[in-house]
Protein backbone atom coordinates (compact mmCIF):
# COMPACT_ATOMS: atom_id res chain seq x y z
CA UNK A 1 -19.81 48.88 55.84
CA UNK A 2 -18.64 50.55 52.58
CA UNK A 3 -22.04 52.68 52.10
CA UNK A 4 -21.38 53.65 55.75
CA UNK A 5 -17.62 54.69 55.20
CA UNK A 6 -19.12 56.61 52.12
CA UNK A 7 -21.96 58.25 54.10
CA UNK A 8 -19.55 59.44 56.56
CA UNK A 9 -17.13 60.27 54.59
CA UNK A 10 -19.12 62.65 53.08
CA UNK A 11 -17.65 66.52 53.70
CA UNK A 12 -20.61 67.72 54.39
CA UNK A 13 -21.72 65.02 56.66
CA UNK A 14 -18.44 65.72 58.44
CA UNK A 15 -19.14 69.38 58.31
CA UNK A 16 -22.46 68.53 59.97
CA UNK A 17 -20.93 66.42 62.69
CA UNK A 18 -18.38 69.27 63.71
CA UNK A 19 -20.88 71.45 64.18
CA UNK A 20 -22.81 69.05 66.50
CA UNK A 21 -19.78 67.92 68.57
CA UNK A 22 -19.12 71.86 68.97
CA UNK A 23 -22.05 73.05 70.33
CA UNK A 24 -23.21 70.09 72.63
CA UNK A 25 -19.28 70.23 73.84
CA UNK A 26 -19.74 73.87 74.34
CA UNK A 27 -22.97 73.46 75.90
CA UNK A 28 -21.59 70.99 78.40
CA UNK A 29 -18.35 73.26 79.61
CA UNK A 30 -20.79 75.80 80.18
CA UNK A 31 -23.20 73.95 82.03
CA UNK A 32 -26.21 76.49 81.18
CA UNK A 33 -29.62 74.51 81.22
CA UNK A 34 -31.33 75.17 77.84
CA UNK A 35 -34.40 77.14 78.38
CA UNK A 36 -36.79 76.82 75.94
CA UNK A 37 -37.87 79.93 73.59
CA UNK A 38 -41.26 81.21 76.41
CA UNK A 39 -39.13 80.89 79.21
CA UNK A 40 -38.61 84.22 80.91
CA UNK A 41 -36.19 82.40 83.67
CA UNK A 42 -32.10 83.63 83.03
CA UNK A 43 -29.99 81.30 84.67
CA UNK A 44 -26.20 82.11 85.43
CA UNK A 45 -25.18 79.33 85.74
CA UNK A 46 -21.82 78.75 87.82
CA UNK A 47 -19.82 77.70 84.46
CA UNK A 48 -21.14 81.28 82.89
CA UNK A 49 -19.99 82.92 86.07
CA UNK A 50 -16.06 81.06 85.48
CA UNK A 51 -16.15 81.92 81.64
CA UNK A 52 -16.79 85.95 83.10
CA UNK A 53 -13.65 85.55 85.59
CA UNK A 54 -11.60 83.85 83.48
CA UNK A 55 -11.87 86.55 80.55
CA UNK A 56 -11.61 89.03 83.13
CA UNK A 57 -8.87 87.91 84.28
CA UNK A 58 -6.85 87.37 81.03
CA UNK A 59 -7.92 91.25 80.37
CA UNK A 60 -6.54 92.51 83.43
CA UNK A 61 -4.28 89.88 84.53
CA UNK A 62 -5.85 89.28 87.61
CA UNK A 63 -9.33 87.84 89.34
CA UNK A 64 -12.06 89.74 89.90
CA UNK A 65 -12.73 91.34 92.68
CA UNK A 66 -16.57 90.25 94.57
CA UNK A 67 -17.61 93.56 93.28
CA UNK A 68 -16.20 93.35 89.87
CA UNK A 69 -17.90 89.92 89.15
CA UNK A 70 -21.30 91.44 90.85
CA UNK A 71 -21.06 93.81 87.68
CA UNK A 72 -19.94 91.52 85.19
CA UNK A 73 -23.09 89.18 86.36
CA UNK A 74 -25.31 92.30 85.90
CA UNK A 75 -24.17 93.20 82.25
CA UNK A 76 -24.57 89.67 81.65
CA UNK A 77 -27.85 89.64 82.29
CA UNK A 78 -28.72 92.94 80.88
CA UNK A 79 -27.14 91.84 77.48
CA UNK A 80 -29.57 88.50 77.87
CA UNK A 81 -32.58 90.97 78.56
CA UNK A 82 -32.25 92.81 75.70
CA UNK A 83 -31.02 89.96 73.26
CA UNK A 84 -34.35 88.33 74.45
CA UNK A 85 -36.26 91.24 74.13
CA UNK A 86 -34.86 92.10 71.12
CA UNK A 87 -35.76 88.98 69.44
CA UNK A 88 -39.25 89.40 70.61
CA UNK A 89 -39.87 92.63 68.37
CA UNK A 90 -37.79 90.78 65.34
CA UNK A 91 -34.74 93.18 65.75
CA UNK A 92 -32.70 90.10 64.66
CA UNK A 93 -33.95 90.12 61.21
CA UNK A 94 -32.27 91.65 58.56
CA UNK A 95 -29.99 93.44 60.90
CA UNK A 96 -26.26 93.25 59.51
CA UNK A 97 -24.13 93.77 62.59
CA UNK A 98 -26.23 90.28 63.78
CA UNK A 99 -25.87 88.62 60.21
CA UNK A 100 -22.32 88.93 59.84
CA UNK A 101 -21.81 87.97 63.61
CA UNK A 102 -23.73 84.83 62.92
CA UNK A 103 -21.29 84.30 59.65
CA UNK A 104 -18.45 84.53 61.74
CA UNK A 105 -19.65 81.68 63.72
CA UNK A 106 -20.04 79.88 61.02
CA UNK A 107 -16.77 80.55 59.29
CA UNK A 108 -15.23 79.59 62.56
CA UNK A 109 -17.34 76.13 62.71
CA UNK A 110 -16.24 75.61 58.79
CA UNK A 111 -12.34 76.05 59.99
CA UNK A 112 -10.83 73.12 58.90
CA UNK A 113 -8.76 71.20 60.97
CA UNK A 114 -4.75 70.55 61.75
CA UNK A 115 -5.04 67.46 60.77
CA UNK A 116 -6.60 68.56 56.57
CA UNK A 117 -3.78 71.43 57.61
CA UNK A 118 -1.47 68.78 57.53
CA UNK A 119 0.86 68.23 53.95
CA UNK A 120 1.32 65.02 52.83
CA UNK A 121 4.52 63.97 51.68
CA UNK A 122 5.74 65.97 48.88
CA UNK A 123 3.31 68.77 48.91
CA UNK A 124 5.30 71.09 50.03
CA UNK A 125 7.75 70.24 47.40
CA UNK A 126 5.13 70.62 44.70
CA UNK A 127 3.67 73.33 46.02
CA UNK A 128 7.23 75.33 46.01
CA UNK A 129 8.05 74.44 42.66
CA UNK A 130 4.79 75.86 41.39
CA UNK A 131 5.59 78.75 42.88
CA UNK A 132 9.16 79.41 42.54
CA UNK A 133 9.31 82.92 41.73
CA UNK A 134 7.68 84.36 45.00
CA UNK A 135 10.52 82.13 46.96
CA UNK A 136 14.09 83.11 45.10
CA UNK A 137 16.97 84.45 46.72
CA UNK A 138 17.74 87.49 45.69
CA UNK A 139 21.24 88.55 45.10
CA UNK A 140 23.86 89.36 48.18
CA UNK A 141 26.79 91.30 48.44
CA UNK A 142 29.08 92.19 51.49
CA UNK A 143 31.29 95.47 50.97
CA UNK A 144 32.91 98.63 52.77
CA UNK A 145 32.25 101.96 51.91
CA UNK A 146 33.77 105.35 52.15
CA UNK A 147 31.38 108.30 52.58
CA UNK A 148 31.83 111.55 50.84
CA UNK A 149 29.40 114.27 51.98
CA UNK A 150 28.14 116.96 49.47
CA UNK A 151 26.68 119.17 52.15
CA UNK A 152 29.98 119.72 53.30
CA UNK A 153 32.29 119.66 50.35
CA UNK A 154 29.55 120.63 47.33
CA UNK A 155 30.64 120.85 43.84
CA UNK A 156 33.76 118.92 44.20
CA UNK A 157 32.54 116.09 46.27
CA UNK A 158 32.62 113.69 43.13
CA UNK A 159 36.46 115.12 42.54
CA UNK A 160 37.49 114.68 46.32
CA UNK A 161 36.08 110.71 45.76
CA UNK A 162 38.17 110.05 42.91
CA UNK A 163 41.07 111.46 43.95
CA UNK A 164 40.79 109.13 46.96
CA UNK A 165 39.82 106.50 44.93
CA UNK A 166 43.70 107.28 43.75
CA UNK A 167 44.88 107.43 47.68
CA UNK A 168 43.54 104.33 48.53
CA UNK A 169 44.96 102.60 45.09
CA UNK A 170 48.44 103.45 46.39
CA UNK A 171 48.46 101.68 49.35
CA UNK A 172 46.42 104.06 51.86
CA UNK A 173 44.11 102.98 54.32
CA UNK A 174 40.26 103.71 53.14
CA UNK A 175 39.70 103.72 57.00
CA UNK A 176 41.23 107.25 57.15
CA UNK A 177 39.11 108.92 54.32
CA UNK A 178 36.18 110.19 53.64
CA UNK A 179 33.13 112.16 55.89
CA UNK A 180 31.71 111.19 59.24
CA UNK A 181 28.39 109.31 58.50
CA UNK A 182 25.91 107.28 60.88
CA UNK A 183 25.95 104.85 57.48
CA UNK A 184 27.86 101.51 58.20
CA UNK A 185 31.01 101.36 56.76
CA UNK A 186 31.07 97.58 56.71
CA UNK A 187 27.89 95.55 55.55
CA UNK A 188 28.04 91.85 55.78
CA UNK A 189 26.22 89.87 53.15
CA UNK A 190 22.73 91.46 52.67
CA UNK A 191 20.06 91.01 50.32
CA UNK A 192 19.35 93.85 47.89
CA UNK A 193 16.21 94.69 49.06
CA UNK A 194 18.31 95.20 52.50
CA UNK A 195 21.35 97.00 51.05
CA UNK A 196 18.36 99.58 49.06
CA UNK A 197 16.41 99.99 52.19
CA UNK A 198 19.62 101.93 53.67
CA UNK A 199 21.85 103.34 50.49
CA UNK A 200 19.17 103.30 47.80
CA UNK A 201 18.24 101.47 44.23
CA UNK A 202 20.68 103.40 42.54
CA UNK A 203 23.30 102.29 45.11
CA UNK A 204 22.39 99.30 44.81
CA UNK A 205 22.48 98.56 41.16
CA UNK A 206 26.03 100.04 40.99
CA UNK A 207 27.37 97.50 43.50
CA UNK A 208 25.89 94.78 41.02
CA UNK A 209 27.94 95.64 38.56
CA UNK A 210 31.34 96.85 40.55
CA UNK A 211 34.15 94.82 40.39
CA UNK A 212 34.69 92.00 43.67
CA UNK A 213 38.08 92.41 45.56
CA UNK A 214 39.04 95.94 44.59
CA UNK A 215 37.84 99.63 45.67
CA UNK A 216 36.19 101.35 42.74
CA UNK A 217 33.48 104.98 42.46
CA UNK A 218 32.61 107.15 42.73
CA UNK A 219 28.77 105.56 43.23
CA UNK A 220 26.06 107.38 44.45
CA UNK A 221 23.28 107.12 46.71
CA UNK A 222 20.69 108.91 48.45
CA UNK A 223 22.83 110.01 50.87
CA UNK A 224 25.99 111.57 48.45
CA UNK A 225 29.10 109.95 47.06
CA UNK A 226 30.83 106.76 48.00
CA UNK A 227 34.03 104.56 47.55
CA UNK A 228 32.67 100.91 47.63
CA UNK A 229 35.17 97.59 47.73
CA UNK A 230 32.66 94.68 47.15
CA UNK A 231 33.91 91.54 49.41
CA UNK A 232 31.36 88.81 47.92
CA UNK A 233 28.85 88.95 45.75
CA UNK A 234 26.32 85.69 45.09
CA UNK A 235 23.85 86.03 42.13
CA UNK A 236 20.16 85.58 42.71
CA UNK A 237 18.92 81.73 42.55
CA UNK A 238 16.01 79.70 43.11
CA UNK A 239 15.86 78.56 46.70
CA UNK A 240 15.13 75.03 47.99
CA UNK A 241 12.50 74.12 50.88
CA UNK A 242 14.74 73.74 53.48
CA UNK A 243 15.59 77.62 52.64
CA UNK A 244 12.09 78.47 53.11
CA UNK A 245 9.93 75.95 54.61
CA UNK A 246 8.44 78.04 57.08
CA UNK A 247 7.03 80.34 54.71
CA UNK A 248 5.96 77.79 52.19
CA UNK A 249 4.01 75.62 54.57
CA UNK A 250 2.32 78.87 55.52
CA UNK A 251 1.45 79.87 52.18
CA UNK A 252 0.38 75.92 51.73
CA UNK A 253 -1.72 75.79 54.67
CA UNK A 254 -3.11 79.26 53.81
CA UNK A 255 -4.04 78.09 50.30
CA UNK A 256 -5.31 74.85 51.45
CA UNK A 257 -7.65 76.43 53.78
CA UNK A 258 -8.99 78.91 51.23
CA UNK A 259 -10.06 75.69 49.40
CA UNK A 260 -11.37 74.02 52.57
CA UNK A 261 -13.75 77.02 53.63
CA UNK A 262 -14.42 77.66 49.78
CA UNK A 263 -15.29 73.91 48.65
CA UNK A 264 -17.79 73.52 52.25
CA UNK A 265 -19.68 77.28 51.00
CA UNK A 266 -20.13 75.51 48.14
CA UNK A 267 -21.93 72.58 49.33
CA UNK A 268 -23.64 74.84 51.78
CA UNK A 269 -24.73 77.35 48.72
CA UNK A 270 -25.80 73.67 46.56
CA UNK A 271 -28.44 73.25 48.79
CA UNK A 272 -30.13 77.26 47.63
CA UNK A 273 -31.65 78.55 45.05
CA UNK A 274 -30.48 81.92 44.44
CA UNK A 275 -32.94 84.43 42.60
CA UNK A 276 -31.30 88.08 41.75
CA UNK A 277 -34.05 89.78 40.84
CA UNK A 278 -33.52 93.14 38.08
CA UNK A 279 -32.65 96.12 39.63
CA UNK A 280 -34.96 98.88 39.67
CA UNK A 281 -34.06 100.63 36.78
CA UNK A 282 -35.99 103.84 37.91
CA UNK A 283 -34.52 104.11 41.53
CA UNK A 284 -31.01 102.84 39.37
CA UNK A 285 -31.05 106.11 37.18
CA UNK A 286 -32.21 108.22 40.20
CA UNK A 287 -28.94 106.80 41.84
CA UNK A 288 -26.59 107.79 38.95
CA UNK A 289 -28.74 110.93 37.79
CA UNK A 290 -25.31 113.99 38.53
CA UNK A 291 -26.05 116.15 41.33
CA UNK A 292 -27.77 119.65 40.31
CA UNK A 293 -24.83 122.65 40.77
């Protein structure tokens, strides 16, 4: 029982197994009789005939008409004519658009499944803490603003800011200073990458260092000059899973099928013997020889 639970336990073995269960369960939903290579009979069968509705239908979000099917039979079999004849004159072989569709199919066959997509318990944990960096926090701030627009008041723009940095000092609503602007004038707690998105980096960077409670400027941004009062600021920190599960299990599961695919190639590739042969060196300096002017 033990050599058995090793044989099948085998990846490849399991690998081999999928592959099997796949096709002969594919096979059976079709319900297309297997015709052997000299058979010049095309059957459509009445499973073939469902799979052609049923993609029609999710296309156009409704059945096919008697008509439409008629033609979706008939390119059916035209595609299985000239597969078949195709194959007959070798135009299969060493045709890439054909290789690479025959990869995919086995890329798809070598997906692995939910259940080796699964993390055990503390995997995600690990997985996190190895890779802390791509998950911090970045710092936050909420604040108000003030706009002062230099298209409008040039030169002294910075002057009109500070002298309602002044205003505002003595007791007068920010509210009723400043330009018109489609900026907000409030901005609840956003990230930095938010807060540069809108204002700018330069912006930005002068809000980390402003003080918290109080109205202080003039600071600049892409836009012109502005009067900022920073409401809360929270430094940048390392975040924990339940911060960012859903992206860490995605990155996890990502990583863990890269290894999957990667590790079954590999067993695949084991059973090959790969022979690069030199290149040409002739044709290889005809290549590179500069074109004549």
């Amino acid at each position: 029982m033990s050599l058995l639970r090793r044989f099948f336990g085998e990846p490849i073995i399991q690998f081999l197994i999928m592959g099997v269960v796949i096709f002969a369960g594919y096979a059976v939903l079709q319900d297309d009789p297997v015709e052997p290579e000299t058979s010049n009979a095309i059957v459509v069968s009445a499973g073939r005939i469902a799979q052609l509705n049923e993609m029609f239908s999710r296309t156009w979000q409704r059945p096919a008409t008697q008509d439409e099917l008629d033609a979706l039979i008939d390119a059916y079999v035209k595609e299985e004519v000239y597969y078949r004849e195709g194959r007959k004159l070798g135009l299969d072989e060493d045709d890439t658009v054909f290789r690479r569709r025959l990869q995919q199919k086995m890329e798809f066959l070598m997906e692995p499944s939910a259940a080796q997509l699964a993390p055990e318990d503390g995997e995600l944990e690990a997985y996190l803490a190895a890779n802390a960096d791509g998950y911090d926090i970045p710092a936050r701030i909420a604040f108000e603003q003030v706009f002062f627009d230099p298209g409008t008041r040039g030169d002294t723009t910075a002057a009109a800011a500070e002298q309602a940095l002044a205003v505002i000092r003595d007791g007068v609503d920010a509210a009723e200073l400043g330009d018109r602007t489609m900026l907000p004038g409030v901005m609840p707690l956003s990230s930095t990458g938010e807060i540069a998105g809108t204002f700018g980096v330069e912006f930005t960077e002068a809000l980390l260092a402003a003080p918290v409670g109080e109205w202080s400027g003039p600071v600049r941004s892409t836009f012109g000059v502005h009067l900022v009062n920073v409401g809360e600021r929270q430094e940048p920190r390392t975040a924990v899973l339940a911060e960012v599960i859903d992206n860490v299990r995605r990155d996890w599961e990502e990583e863990r099928r890269r290894e999957i695919i990667e590790a079954r190639y590999g067993e695949l590739l084991a059973q090959y013997s790969v022979v690069v042969e030199p290149a040409d060196e002739k044709a290889a300096s005809v290549d590179a020889a500069p074109a004549v002017q």
